[in-house]
C-alpha atoms as a PDB file:
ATOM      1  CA  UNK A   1      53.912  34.661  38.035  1.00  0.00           C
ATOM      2  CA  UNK A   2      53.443  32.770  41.319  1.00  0.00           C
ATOM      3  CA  UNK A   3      51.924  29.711  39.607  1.00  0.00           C
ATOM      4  CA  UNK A   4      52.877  26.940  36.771  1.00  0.00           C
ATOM      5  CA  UNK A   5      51.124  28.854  33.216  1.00  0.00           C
ATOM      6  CA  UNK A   6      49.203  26.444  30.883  1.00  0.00           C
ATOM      7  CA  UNK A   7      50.782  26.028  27.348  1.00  0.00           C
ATOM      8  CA  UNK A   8      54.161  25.418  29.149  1.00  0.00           C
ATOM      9  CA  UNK A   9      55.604  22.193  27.850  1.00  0.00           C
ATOM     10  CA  UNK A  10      56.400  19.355  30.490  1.00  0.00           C
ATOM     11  CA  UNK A  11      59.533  17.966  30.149  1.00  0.00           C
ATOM     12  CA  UNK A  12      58.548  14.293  30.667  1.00  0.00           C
ATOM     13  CA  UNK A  13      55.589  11.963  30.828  1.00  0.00           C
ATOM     14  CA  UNK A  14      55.624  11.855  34.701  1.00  0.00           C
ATOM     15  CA  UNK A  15      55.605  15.968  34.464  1.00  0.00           C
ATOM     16  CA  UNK A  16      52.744  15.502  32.095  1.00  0.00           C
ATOM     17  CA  UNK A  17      50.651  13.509  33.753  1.00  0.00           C
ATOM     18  CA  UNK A  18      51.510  15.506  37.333  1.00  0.00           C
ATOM     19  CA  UNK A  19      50.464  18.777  35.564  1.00  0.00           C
ATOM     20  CA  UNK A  20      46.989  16.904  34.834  1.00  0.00           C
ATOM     21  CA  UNK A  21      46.211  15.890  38.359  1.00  0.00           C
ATOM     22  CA  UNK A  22      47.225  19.624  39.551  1.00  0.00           C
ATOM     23  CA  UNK A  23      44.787  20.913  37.359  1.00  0.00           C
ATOM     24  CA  UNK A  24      42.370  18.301  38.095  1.00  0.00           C
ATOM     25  CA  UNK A  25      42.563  18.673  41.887  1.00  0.00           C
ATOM     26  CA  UNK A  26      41.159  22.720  42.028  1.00  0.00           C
ATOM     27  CA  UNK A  27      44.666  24.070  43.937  1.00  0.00           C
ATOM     28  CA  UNK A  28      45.305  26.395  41.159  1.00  0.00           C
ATOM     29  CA  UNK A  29      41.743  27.889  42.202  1.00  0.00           C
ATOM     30  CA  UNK A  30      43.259  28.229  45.620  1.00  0.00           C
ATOM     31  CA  UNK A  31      45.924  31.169  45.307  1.00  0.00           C
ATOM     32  CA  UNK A  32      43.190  33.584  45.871  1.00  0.00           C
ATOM     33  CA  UNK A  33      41.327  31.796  48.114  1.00  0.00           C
ATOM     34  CA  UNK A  34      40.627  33.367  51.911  1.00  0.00           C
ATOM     35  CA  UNK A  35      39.918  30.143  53.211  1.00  0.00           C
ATOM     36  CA  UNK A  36      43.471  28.674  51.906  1.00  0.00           C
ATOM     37  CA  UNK A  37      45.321  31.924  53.738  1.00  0.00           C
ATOM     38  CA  UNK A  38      42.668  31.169  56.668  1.00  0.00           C
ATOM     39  CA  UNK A  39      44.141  27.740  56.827  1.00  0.00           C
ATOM     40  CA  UNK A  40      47.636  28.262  56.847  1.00  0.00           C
ATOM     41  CA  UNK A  41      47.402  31.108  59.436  1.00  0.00           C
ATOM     42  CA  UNK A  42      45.523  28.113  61.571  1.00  0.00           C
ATOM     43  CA  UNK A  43      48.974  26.232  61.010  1.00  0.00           C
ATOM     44  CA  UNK A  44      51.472  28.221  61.599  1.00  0.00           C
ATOM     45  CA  UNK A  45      49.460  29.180  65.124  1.00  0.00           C
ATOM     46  CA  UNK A  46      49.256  25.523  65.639  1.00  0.00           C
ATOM     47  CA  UNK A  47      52.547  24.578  65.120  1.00  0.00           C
ATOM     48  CA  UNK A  48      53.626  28.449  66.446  1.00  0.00           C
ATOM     49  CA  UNK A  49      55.878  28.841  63.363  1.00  0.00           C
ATOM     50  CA  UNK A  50      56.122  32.103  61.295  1.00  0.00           C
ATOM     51  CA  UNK A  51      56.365  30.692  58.016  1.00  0.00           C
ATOM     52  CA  UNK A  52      53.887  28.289  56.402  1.00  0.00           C
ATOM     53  CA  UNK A  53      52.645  27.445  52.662  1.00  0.00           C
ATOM     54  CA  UNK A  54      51.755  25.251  49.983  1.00  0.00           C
ATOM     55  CA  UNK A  55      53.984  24.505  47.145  1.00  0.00           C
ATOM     56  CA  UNK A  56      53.273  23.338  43.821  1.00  0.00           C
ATOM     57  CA  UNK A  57      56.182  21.215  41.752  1.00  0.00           C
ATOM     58  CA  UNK A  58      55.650  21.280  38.070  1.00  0.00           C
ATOM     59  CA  UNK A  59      58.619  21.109  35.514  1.00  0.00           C
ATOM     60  CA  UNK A  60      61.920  22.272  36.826  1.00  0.00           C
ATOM     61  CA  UNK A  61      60.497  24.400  39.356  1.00  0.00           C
ATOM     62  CA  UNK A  62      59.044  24.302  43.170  1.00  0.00           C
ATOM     63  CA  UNK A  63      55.858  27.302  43.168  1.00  0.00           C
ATOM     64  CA  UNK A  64      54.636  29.057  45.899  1.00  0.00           C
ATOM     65  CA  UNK A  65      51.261  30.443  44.895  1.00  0.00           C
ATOM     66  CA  UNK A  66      50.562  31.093  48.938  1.00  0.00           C
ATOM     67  CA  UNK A  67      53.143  31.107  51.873  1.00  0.00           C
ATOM     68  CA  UNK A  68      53.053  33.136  55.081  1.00  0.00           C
ATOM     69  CA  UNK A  69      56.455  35.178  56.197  1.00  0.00           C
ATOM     70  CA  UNK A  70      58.261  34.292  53.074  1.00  0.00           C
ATOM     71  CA  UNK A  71      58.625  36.000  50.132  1.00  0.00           C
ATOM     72  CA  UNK A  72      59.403  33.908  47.276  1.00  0.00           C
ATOM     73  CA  UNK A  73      57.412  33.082  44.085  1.00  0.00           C
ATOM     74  CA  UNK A  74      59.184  30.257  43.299  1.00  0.00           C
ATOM     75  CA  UNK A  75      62.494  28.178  43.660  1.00  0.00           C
ATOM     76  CA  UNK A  76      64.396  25.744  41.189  1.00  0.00           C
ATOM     77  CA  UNK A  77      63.740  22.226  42.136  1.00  0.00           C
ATOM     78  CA  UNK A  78      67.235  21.349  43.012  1.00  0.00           C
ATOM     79  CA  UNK A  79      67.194  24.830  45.811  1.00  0.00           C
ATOM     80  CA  UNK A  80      63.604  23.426  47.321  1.00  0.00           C
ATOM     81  CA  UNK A  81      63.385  21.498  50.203  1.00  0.00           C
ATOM     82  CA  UNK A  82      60.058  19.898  50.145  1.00  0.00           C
ATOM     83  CA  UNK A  83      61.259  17.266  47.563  1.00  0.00           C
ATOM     84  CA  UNK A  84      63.541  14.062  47.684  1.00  0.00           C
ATOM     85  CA  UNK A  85      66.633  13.262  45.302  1.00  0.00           C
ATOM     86  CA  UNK A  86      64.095  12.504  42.380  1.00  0.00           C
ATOM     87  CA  UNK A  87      62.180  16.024  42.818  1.00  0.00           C
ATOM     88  CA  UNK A  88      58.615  14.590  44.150  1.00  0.00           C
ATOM     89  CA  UNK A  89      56.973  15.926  47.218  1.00  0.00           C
ATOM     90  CA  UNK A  90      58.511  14.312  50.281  1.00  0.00           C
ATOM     91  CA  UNK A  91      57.214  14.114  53.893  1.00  0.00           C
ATOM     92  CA  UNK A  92      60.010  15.909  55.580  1.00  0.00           C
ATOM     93  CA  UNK A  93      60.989  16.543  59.583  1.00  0.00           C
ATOM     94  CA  UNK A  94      64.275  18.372  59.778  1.00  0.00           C
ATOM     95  CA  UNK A  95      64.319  20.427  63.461  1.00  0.00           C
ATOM     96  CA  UNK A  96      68.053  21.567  62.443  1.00  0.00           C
ATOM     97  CA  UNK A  97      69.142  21.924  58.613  1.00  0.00           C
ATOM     98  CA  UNK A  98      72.469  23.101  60.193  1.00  0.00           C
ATOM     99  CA  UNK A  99      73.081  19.895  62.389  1.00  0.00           C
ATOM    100  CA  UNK A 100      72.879  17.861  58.725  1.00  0.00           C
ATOM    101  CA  UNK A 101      76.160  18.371  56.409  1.00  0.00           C
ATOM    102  CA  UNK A 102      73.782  16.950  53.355  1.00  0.00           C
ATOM    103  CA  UNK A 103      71.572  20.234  54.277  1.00  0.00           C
ATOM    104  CA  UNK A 104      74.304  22.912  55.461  1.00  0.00           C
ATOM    105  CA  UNK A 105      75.002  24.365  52.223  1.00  0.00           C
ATOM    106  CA  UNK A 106      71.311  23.957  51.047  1.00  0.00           C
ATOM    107  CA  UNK A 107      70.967  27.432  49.230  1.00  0.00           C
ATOM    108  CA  UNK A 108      67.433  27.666  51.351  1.00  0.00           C
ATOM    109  CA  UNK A 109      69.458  26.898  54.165  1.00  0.00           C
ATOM    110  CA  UNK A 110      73.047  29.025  53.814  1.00  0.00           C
ATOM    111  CA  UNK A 111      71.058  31.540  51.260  1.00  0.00           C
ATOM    112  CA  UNK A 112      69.128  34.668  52.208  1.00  0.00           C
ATOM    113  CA  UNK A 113      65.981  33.028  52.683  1.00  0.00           C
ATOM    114  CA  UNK A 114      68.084  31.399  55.864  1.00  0.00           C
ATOM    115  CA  UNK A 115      65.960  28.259  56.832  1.00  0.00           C
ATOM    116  CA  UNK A 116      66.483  26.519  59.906  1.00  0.00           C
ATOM    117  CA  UNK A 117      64.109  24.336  60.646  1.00  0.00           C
ATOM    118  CA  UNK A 118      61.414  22.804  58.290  1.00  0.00           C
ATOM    119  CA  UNK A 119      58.711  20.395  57.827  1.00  0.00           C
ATOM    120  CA  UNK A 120      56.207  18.945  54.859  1.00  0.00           C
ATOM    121  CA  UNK A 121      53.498  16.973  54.039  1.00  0.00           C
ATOM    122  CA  UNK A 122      52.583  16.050  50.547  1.00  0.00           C
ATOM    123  CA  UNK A 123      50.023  17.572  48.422  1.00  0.00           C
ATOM    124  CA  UNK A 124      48.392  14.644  46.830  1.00  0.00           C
ATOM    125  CA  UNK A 125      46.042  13.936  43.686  1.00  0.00           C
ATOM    126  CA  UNK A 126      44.588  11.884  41.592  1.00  0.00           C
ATOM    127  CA  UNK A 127      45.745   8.177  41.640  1.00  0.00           C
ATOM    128  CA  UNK A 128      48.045   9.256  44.801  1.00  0.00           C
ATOM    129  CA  UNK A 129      50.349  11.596  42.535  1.00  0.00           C
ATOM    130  CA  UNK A 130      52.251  13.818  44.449  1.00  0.00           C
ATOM    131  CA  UNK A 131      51.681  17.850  43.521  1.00  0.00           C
ATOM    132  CA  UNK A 132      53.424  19.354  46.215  1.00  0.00           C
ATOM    133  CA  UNK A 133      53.912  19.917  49.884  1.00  0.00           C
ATOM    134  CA  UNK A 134      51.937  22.043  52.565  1.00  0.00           C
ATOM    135  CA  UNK A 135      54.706  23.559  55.021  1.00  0.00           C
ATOM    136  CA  UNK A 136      55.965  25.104  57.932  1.00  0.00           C
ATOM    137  CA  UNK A 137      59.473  26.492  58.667  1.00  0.00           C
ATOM    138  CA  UNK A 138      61.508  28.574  61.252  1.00  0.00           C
ATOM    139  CA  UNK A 139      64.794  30.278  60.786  1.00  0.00           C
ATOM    140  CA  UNK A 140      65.554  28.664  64.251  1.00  0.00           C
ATOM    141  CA  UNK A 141      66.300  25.259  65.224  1.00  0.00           C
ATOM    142  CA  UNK A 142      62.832  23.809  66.313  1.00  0.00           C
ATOM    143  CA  UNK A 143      63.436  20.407  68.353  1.00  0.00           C
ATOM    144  CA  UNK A 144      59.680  20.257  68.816  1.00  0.00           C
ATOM    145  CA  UNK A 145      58.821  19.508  64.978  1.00  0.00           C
ATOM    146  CA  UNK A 146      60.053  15.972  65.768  1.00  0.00           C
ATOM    147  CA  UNK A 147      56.613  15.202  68.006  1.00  0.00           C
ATOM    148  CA  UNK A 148      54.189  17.504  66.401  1.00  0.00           C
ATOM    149  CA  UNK A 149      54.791  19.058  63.321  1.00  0.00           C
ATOM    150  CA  UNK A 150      53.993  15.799  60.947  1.00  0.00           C
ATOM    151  CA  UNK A 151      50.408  15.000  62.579  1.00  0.00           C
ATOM    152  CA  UNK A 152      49.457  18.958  62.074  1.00  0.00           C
ATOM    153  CA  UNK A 153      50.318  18.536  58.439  1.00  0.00           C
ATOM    154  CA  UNK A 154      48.750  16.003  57.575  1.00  0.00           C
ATOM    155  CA  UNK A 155      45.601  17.262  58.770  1.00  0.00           C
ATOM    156  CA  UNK A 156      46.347  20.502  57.269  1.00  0.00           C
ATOM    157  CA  UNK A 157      47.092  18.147  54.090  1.00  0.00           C
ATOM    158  CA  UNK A 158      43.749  16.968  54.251  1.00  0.00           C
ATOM    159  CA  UNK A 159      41.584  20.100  54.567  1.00  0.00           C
ATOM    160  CA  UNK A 160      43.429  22.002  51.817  1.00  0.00           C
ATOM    161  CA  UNK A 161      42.793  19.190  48.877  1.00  0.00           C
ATOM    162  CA  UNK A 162      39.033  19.011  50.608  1.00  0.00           C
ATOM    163  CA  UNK A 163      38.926  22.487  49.814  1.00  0.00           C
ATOM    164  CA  UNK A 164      40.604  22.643  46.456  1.00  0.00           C
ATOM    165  CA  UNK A 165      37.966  19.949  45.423  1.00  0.00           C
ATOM    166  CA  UNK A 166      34.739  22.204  46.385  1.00  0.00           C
ATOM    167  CA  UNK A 167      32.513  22.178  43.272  1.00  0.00           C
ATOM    168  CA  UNK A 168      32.639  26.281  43.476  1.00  0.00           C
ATOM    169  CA  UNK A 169      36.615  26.254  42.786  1.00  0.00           C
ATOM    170  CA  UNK A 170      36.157  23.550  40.378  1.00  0.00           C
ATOM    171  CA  UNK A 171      33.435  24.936  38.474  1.00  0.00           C
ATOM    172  CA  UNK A 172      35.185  28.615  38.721  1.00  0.00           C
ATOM    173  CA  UNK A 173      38.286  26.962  36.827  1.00  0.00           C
ATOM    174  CA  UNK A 174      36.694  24.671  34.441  1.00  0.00           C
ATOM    175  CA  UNK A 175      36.860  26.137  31.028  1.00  0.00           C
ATOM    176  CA  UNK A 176      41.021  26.329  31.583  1.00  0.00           C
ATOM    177  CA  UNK A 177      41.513  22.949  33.385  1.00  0.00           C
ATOM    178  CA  UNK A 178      39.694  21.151  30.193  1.00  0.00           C
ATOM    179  CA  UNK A 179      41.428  23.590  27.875  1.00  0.00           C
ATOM    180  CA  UNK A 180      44.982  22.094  29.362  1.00  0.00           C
ATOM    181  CA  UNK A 181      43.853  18.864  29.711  1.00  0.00           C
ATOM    182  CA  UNK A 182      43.053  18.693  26.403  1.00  0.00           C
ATOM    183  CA  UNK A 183      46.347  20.510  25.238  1.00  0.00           C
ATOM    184  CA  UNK A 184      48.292  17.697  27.160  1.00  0.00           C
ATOM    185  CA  UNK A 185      46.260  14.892  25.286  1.00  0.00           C
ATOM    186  CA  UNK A 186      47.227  16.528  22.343  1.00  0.00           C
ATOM    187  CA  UNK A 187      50.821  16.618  22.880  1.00  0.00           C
ATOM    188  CA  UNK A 188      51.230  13.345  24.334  1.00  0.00           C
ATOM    189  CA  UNK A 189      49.357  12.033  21.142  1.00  0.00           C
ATOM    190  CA  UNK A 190      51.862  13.761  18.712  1.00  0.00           C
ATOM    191  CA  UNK A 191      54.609  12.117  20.751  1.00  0.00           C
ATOM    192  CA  UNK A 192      52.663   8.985  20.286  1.00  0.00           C
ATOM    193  CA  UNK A 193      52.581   8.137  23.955  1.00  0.00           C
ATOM    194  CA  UNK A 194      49.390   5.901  24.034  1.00  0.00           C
ATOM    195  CA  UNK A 195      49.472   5.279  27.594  1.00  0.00           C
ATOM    196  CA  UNK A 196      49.884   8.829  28.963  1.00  0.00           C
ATOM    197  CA  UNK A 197      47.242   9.682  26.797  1.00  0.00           C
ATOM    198  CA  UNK A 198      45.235   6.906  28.018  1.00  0.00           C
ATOM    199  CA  UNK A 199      45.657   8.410  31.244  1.00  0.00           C
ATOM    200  CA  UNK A 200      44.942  12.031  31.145  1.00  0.00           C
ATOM    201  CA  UNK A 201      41.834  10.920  29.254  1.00  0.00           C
ATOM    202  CA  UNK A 202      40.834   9.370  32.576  1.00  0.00           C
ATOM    203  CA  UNK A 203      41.617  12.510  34.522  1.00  0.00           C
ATOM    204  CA  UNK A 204      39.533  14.599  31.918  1.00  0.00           C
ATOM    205  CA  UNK A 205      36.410  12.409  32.365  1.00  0.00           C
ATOM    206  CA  UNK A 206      37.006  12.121  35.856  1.00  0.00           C
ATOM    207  CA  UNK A 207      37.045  15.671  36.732  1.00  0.00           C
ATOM    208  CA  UNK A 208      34.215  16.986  33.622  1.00  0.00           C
ATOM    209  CA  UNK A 209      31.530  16.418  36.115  1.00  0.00           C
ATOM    210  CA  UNK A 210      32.686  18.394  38.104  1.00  0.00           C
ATOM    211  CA  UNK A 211      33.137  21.519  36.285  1.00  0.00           C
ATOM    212  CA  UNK A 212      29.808  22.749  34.985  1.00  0.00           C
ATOM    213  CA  UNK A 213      30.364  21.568  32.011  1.00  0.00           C
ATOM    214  CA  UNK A 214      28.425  19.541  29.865  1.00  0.00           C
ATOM    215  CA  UNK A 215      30.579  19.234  26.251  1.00  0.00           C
ATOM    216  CA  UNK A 216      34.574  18.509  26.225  1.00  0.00           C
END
């Protein structure tokens, strides 16, 4: 499993509401996309680095439903370095992990998966909530990140939630983003938590339109 399953249960109203806007946005439709691969092969050229992805935070783990020379499905939130102290999706520039004493011991860094260099741009959805991170790394120091590596992710930022939010991928994944969204109403409304309900409902309407369908 390379991606967060619905029926999971999110392990705070933040989580809740994050889970929402990722199923909102269309990046779950991405992982077998050939234009998401496409794009991330046009970043790591750019930024000539031979690992790149897009994670995905939900619960108490980091996914990563596509990356490019690294295998890993996924990584506890406290072993991922795309996020800050509070586990959201940080904008991150780090040319030398070793240089850093904070990252040193990083079990990405000191671990087998041996990460040198690294650098992220948020992932972002509805009402600005962060999802997760598109990326690039090196398992050498890369001094260079510092002047280019943050303007190539944004862009790349941009053109992956542009695709994610193509009516196709939307429409393809429909039936099981209104199915979850509904599921999360539900729970938040047995944990009587008015305003998170309040707020997926807005994501549900929001996105309905967009899915083909015409009945919740």
């Amino acid at each position: 499993m390379t991606v967060p399953e619905s029926g999971d249960i999110p392990v705070s109203s933040a989580d809740a509401f994050r889970r929402a806007a990722l199923f909102a946005s269309g990046l779950l439709a991405l992982r077998q996309s050939p234009r998401l691969h496409e794009l991330l092969h046009e970043l790591a050229h750019q930024a000539s680095a031979p690992i790149a992805g897009v994670s995905v935070i939900d619960g108490q783990f980091c996914w990563l439903p596509v990356a490019i020379g690294l295998d890993v499905d996924r990584l506890p939130i406290a072993e991922a370095l795309c996020v800050d102290e509070r586990g959201l999706p940080r904008r991150a520039i780090e040319p030398d992990l070793l240089a850093i004493p904070h990252f040193a011991a990083h079990p990405a860094v000191a671990g087998p998966i041996a990460i040198r260099a690294f650098a992220a741009a948020p992932l972002r959805g509805v009402e600005g909530v962060g999802l997760g991170a598109v990326f690039i790394a090196d398992r050498v120091a890369r001094t260079d990140f510092i002047d280019c590596a943050l303007p190539i992710l944004d862009d790349a930022a941009d053109r992956i939630m542009i695709e994610a939010s193509a009516p196709h991928h939307l429409r393809r994944m429909g039936r099981s983003t209104l199915d979850e969204l509904e599921r999360l109403i539900r729970e938040a409304t047995r944990n009587g938590d008015d305003e998170l309900v309040t707020a997926i409902d807005r994501v549900l309407r929001a996105v309905l339109p967009h899915t083909g369908l015409r009945h919740l």
